[in-house]
Protein backbone atom coordinates (compact mmCIF):
# COMPACT_ATOMS: atom_id res chain seq x y z
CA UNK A 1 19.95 20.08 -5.56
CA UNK A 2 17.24 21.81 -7.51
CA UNK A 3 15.19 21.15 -10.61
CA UNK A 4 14.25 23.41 -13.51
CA UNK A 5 12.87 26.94 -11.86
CA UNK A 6 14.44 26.43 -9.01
CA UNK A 7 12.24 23.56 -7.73
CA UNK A 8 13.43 20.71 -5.63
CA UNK A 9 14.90 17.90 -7.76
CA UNK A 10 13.06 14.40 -7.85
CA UNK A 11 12.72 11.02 -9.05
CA UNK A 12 9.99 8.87 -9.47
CA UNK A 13 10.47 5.24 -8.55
CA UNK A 14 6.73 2.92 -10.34
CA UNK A 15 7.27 -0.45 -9.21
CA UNK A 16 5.09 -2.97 -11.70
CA UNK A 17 4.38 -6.36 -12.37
CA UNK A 18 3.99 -5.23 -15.95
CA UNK A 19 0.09 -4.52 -15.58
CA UNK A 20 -1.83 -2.62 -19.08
CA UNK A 21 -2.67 0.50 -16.17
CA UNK A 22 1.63 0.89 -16.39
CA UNK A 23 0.82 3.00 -19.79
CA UNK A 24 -1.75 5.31 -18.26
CA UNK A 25 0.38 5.95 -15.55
CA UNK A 26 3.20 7.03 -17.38
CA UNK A 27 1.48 8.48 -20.32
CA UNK A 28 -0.05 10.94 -17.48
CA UNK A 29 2.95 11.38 -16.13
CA UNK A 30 4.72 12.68 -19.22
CA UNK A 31 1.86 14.64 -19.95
CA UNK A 32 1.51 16.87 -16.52
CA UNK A 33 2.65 20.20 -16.78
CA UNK A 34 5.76 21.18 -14.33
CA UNK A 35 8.72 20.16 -13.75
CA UNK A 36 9.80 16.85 -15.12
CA UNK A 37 11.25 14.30 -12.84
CA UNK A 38 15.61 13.86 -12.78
CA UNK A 39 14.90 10.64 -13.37
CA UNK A 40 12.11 8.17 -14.23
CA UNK A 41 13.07 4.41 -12.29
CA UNK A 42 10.83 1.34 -13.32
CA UNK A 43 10.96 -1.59 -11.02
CA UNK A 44 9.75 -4.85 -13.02
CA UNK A 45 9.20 -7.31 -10.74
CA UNK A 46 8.86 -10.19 -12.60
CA UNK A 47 11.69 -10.33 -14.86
CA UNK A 48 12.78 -13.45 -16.62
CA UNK A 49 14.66 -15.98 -15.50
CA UNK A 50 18.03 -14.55 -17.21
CA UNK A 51 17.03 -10.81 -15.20
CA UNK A 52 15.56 -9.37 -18.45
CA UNK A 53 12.33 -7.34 -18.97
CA UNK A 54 10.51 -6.85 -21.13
CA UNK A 55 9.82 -3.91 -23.30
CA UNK A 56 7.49 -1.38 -21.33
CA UNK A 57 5.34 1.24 -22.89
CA UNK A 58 7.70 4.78 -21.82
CA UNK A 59 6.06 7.64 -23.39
CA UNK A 60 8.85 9.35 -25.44
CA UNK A 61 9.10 12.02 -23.51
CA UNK A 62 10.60 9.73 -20.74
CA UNK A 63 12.39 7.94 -22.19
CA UNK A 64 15.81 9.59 -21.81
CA UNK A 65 14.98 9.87 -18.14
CA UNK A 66 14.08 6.34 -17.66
CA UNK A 67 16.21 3.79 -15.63
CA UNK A 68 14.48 -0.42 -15.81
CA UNK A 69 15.54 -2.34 -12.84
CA UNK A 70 14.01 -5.62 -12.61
CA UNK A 71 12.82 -6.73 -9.42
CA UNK A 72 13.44 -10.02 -6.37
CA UNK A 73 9.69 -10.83 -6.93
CA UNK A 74 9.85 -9.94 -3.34
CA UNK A 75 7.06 -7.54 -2.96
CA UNK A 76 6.09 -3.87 -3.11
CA UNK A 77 8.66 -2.84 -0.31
CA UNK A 78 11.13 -4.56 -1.54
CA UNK A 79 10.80 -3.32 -5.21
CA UNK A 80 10.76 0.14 -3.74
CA UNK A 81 13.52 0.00 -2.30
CA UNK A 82 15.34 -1.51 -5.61
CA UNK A 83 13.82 1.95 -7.12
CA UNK A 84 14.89 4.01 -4.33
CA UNK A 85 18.61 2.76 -4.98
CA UNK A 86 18.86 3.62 -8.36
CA UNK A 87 17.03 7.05 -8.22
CA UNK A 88 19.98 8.70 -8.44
CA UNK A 89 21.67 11.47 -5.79
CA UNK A 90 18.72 13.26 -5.67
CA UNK A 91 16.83 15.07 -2.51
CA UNK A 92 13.26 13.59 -3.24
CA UNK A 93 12.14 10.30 -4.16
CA UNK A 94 8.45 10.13 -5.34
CA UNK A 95 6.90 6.61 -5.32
CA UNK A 96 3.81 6.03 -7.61
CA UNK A 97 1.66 2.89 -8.24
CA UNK A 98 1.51 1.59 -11.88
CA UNK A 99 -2.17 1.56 -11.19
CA UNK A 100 -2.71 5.50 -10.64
CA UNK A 101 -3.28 8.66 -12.59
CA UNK A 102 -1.77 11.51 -11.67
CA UNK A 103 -3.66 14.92 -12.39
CA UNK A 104 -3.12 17.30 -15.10
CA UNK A 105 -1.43 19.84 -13.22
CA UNK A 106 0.89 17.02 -11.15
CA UNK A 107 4.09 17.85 -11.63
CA UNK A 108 3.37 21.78 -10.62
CA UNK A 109 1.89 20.85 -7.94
CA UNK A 110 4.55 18.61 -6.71
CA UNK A 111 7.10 21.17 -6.78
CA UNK A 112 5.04 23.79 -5.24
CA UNK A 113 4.67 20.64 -2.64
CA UNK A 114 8.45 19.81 -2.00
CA UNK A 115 9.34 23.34 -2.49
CA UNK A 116 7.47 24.40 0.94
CA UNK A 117 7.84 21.48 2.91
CA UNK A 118 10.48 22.15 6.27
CA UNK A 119 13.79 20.40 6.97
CA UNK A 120 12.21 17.70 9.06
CA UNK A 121 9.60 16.89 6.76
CA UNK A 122 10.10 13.82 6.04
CA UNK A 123 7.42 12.80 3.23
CA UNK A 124 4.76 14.30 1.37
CA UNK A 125 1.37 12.70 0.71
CA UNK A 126 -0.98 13.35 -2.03
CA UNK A 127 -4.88 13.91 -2.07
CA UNK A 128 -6.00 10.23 -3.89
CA UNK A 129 -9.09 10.19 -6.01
CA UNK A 130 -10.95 6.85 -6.54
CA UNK A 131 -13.48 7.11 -9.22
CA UNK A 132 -17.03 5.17 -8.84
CA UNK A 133 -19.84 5.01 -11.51
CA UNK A 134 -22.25 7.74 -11.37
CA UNK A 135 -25.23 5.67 -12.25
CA UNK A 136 -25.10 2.61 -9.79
CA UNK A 137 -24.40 2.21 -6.29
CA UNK A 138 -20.86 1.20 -5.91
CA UNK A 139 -19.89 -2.74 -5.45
CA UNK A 140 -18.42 -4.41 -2.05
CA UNK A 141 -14.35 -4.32 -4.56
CA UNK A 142 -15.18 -0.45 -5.20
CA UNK A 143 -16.39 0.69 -1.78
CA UNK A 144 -12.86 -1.07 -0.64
CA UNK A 145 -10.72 0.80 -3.23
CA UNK A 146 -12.61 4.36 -2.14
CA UNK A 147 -11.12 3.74 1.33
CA UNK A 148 -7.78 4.80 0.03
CA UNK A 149 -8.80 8.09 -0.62
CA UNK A 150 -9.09 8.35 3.08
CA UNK A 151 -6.62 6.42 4.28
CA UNK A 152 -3.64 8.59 6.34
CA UNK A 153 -0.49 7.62 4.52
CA UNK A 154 -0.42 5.80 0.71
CA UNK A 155 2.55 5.15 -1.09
CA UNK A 156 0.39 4.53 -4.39
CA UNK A 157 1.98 8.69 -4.63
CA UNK A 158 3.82 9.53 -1.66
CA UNK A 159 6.91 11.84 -1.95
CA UNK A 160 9.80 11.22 0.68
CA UNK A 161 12.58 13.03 1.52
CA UNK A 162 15.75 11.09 0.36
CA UNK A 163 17.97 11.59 3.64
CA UNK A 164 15.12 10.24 5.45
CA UNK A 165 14.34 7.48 3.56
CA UNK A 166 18.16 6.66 4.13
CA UNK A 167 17.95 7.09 8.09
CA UNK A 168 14.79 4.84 7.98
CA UNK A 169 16.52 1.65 6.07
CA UNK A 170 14.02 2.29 3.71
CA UNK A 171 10.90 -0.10 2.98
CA UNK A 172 10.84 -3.12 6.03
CA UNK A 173 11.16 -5.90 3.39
CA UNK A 174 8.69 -8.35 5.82
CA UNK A 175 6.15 -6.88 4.21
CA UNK A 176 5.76 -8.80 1.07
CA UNK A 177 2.67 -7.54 0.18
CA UNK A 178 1.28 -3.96 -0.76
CA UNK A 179 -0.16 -3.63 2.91
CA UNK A 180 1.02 -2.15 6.11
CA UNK A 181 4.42 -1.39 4.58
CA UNK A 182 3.68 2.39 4.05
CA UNK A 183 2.37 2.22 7.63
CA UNK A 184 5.33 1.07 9.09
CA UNK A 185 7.61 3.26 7.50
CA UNK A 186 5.57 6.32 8.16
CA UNK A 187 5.81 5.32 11.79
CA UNK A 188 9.35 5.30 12.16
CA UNK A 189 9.53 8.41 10.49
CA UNK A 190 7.31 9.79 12.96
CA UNK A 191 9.17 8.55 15.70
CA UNK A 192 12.47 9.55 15.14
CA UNK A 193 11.48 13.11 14.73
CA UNK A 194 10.13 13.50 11.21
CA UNK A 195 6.79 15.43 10.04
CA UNK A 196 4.64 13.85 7.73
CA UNK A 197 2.88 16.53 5.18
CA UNK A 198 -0.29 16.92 3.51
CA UNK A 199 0.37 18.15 0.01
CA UNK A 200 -1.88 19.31 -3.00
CA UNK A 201 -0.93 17.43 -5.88
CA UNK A 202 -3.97 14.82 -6.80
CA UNK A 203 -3.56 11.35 -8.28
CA UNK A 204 -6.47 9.17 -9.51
CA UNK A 205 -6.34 5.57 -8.56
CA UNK A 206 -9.13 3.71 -10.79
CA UNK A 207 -11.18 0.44 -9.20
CA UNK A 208 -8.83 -2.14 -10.64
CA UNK A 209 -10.76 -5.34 -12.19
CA UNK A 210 -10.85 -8.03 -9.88
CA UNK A 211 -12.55 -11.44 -9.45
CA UNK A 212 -15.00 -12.79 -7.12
CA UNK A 213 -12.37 -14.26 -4.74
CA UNK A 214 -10.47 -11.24 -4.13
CA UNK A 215 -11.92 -9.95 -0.43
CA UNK A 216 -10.93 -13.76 0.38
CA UNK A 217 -7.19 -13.02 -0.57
CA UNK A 218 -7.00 -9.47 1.11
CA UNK A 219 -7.43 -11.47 4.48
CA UNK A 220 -3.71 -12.02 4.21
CA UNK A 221 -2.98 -8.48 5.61
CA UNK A 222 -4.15 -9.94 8.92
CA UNK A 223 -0.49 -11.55 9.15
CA UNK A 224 0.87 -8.20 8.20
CA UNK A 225 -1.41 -6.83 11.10
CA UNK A 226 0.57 -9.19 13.67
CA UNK A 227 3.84 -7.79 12.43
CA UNK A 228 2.79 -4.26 12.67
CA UNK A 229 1.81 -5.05 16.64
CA UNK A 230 4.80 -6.77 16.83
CA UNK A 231 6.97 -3.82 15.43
CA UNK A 232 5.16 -0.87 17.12
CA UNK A 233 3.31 -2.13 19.91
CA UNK A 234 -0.28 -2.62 20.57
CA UNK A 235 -1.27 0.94 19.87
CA UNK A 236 0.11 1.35 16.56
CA UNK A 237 -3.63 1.77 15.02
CA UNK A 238 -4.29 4.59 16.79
CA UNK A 239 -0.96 6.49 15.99
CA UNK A 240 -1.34 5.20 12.38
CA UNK A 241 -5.23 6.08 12.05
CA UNK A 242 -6.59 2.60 10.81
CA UNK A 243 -9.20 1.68 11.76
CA UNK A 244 -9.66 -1.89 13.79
CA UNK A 245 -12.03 -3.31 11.40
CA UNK A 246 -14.07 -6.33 11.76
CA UNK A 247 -11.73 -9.15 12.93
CA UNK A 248 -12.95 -9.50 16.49
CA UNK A 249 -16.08 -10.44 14.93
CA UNK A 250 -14.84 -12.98 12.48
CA UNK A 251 -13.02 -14.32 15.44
CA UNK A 252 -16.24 -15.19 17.25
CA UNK A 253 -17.94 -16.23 13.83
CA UNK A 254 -15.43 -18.58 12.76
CA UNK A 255 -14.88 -20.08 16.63
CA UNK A 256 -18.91 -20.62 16.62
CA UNK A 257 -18.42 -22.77 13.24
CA UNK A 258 -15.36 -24.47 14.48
CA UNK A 259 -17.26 -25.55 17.77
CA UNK A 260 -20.25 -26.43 15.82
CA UNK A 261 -18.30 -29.09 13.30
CA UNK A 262 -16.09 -30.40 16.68
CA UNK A 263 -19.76 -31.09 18.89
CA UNK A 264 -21.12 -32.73 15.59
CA UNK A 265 -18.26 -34.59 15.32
CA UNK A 266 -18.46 -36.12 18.80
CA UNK A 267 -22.13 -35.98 18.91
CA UNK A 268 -23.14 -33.45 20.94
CA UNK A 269 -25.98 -32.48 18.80
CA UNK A 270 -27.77 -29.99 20.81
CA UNK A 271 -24.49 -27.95 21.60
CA UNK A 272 -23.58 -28.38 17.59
CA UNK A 273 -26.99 -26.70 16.85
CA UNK A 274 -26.08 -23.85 19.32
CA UNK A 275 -22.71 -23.00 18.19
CA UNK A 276 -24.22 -23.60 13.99
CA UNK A 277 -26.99 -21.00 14.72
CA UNK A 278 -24.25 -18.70 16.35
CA UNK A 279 -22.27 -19.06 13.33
CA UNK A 280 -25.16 -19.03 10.53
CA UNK A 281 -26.33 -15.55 12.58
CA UNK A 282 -22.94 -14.10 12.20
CA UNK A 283 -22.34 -15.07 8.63
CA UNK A 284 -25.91 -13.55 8.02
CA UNK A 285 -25.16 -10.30 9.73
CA UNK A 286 -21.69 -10.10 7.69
CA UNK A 287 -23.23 -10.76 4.62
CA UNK A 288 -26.21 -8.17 4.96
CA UNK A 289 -23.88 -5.63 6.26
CA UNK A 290 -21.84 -6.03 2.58
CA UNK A 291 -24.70 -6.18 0.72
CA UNK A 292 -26.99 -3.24 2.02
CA UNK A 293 -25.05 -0.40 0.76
CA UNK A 294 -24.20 -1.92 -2.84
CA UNK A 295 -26.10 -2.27 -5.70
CA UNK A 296 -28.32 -5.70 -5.09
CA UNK A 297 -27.34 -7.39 -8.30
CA UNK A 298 -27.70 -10.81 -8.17
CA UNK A 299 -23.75 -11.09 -9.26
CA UNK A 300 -23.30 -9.05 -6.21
CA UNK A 301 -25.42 -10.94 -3.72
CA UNK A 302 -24.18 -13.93 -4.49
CA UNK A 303 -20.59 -13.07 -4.34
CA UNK A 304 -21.19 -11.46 -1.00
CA UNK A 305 -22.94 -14.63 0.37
CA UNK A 306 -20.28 -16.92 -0.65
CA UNK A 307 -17.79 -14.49 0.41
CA UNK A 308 -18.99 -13.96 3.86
CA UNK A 309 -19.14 -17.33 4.87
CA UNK A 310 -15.41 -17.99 3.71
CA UNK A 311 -13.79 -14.60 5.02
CA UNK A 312 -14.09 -15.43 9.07
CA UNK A 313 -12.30 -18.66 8.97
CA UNK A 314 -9.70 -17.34 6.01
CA UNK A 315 -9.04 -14.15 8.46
CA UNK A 316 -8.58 -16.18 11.74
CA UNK A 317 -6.26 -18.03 9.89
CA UNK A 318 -4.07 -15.78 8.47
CA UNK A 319 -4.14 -14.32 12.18
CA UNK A 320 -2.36 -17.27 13.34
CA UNK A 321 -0.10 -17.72 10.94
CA UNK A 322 0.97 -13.77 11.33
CA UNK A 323 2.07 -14.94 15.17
CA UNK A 324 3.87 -18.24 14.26
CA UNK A 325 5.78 -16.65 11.00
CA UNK A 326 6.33 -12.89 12.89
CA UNK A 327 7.26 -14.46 16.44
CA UNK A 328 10.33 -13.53 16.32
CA UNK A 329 9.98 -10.22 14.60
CA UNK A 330 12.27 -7.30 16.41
CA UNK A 331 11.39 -3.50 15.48
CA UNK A 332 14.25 -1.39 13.77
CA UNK A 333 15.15 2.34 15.28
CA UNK A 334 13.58 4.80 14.67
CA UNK A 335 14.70 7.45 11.63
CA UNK A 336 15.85 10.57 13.22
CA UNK A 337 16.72 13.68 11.77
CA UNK A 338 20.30 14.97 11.54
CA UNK A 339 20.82 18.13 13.40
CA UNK A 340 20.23 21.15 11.92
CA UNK A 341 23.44 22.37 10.12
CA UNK A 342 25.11 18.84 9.60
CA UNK A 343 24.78 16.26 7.64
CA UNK A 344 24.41 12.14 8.27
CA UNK A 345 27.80 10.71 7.88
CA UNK A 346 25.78 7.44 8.60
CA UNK A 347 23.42 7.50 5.95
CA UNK A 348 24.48 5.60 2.74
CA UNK A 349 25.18 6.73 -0.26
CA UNK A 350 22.93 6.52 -2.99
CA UNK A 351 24.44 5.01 -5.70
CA UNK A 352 24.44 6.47 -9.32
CA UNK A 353 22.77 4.90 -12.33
CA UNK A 354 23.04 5.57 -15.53
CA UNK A 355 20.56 6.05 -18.07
C-alpha cells in the first residue's frame, strides 16, 4: 500500500495525557512538507469516567485524518498499542510523543525513510534534537533530557513496520511507564530476525518543565530495569546500548546509611559513625558529581543536595520492589520475519476505524 508519489503509506499513532506541547506537536506535523499521514490516531489517556475526551487542538489540516481513542490509563505501551489498533490497514505505523517537534522537512524525509528501508526492516528511528539554552550551562533535568538524543532506540518518533509490530504482540504492557518499553520491543525485533534502521528525518524534543522532585520519581525505572533482566537476560544492556548507570553506587550509599541508623539504633556508636561517614562521603561525591557540570545557581545546588541524599535509598528501593512485583515475569518469543514471498497467516488483523 502506497501513499501519494508513490511513498509508503503511514499512520501516526501520539499518545497524550492531554499536555499544552499536544498543539505544537501537531501543528508541526500538519505543517511539514511531504506526504501526509493515512491517518492521524490520538490516544487520550485520561478520558472521563463515561470514556469521553475532551476536545484536542487538531490543526485543520488533520482533522479529516484524525481518529480519538481514549486510553486504559495504563501507560505509554499500552496506549500505543490502543493507537496501533486503530491505525488502520496500513504498512507503517509511526509513533510520536505529544512532547516533540518534528522538523520542517518531516514528512519528506519520512518517506524517503520508509521508502528505502529492506523487507526485514523492522523499524525506523529518527535523529532526536534536544534544545539547551545558549547562554547558561545546562541544569541536572536538561542534561537528562539531552541523553535522548543519544540514546539507541526512542519511540518519542520511531517508525515500525506494521507486520512486525503484529509478529512482536506489540508494546509489552508491564511497562507502565515511558521507560524500557521501546527497549524491549526493539529487542525482540532484533531477535527474531528484524533490522533496526537509522533514518534521516529529525524531531525536536524540548526540556519539558519539571519540578524539583522529578530525578526522585525517575528512580522508578529501576523496577522496569528488573523486568528487562528478567525478560532478556543479564546482558540485555549491552545488546540494547544503555548504559549501567550509577546504581551499584547508590547501592553501597544507601546500605552505608541503612547500617549507620541500625548501629545507632542498638548503640554501637563507633560502627554508626563509620557506616554515617561512608554514607555522608557518598552522598557528597553524588551531589558534586551533579552539580559540577551545571550552572551553580543556588536553585540548582540546593535541589541537587537534597536530591542526592534522597535518590540512593529511593533507587534501592524501587530495585526491590522490581524483583518482588516482576518475579514471576516470563519473556514472550521473539518477532520473526515471514519468509520471503509469503505472508503471516498468524499475524492479526488490524482492524479498520473510521474517521
Amino acid at each position: 500500500m502506497t501513499g501519494h508519489g508513490g511513498a509508503p503509506a503511514y499512520a501516526v499513532v501520539v499518545p497524550t495525557l492531554g499536555r499544552p506541547s499536544l498543539g505544537r506537536c501537531l501543528d508541526a506535523l500538519a505543517a511539514s512538507t511531504g506526504p501526509a499521514p493515512a491517518r492521524l490516531v490520538i490516544v487520550h489517556d485520561r478520558p472521563g469516567a463515561d470514556g469521553s475526551v475532551p476536545d484536542l487542538p487538531v490543526p485543520d489540516a488533520l482533522r479529516p485524518l484524525t481518529v480519538v481513542v481514549p486510553g486504559r490509563a495504563a501507560g505509554p505501551a499500552a496506549a500505543r498499542n490502543a493507537g496501533a489498533a486503530a491505525a488502520g490497514p496500513v504498512p507503517w505505523i509511526v509513533f510520536l510523543d505529544d512532547d516533540v517537534v518534528p522538523s520542517a522537512g518531516w514528512a519528506e524525509d519520512l518517506a524517503r525513510d520508509l521508502a528505502t528501508a529492506s523487507e526485514v526492516t523492522g523499524a525506523v528511528t529518527a535523529h532526536i534534537d534536544v534544545p539547551l539554552p545558549p547562554d547558561r550551562r545546562p541544569t541536572d533535568w536538561e542534561r537528562n533530557t539531552a541523553g535522548l538524543a543519544t540514546a539507541r532506540w526512542i519511540t518519542a518518533d520511531m517508525a515500525f513496520r506494521a507486520e512486525a509490530l503484529d509478529a512482536s504482540g506489540g508494546f509489552d504492557e508491564r511497562f507502565r511507564r515511558a521507560f524500557r518499553e521501546d527497549a524491549d520491543l526493539a529487542l525482540r525485533l532484533l531477535g527474531g530476525g528484524w533490522t533496526l534502521a537509522e533514518g534521516t528525518r529529525r524531531t525536536a524534543h524540548p526540556v519539558r518543565p519539571a519540578d524539583r522532585w522529578v530525578s526522585v520519581r525517575q528512580q522508578a525505572g529501576n523496577a522496569d530495569d528488573v523486568l528487562m533482566t528478567r525478560l532478556h537476560g543479564p546482558d540485555w544492556r549491552l545488546r540494547a546500548g544503555a548504559p549501567r548507570g550509577r546504581f551499584p553506587r547508590h547501592a553501597a550509599v544507601a546500605a552505608a546509611g541503612a547500617a549507620a541508623l541500625c548501629c545507632a539504633a542498638f548503640g554501637r556508636r563507633t560502627a554508626a559513625a563509620v557506616c554515617g561517614a561512608v554514607w555522608l562521603a557518598g552522598t557528597a561525591e553524588f551531589a558534586v558529581a551533579r552539580i559540577a557540570p551545571g550552572p551553580r545557581t543556588r536553585e540548582e545546588i540546593t535541589r541537587m543536595i537534597l536530591t542526592s541524599a534522597l535518590i540512593p535509598p529511593v533507587a534501592a528501593w524501587h530495585r526491590l520492589r522490581g524483583h518482588v512485583v516482576h518475579r514471576g515475569a516470563l519473556p514472550r518469543g521473539p518477532a520473526r520475519p515471514p519468509e520471503p514471498g509469503t505472508a503471516r497467516a498468524d499475524a492479526p488483523r488490524r482492524a479498520e476505524v473510521g474517521s
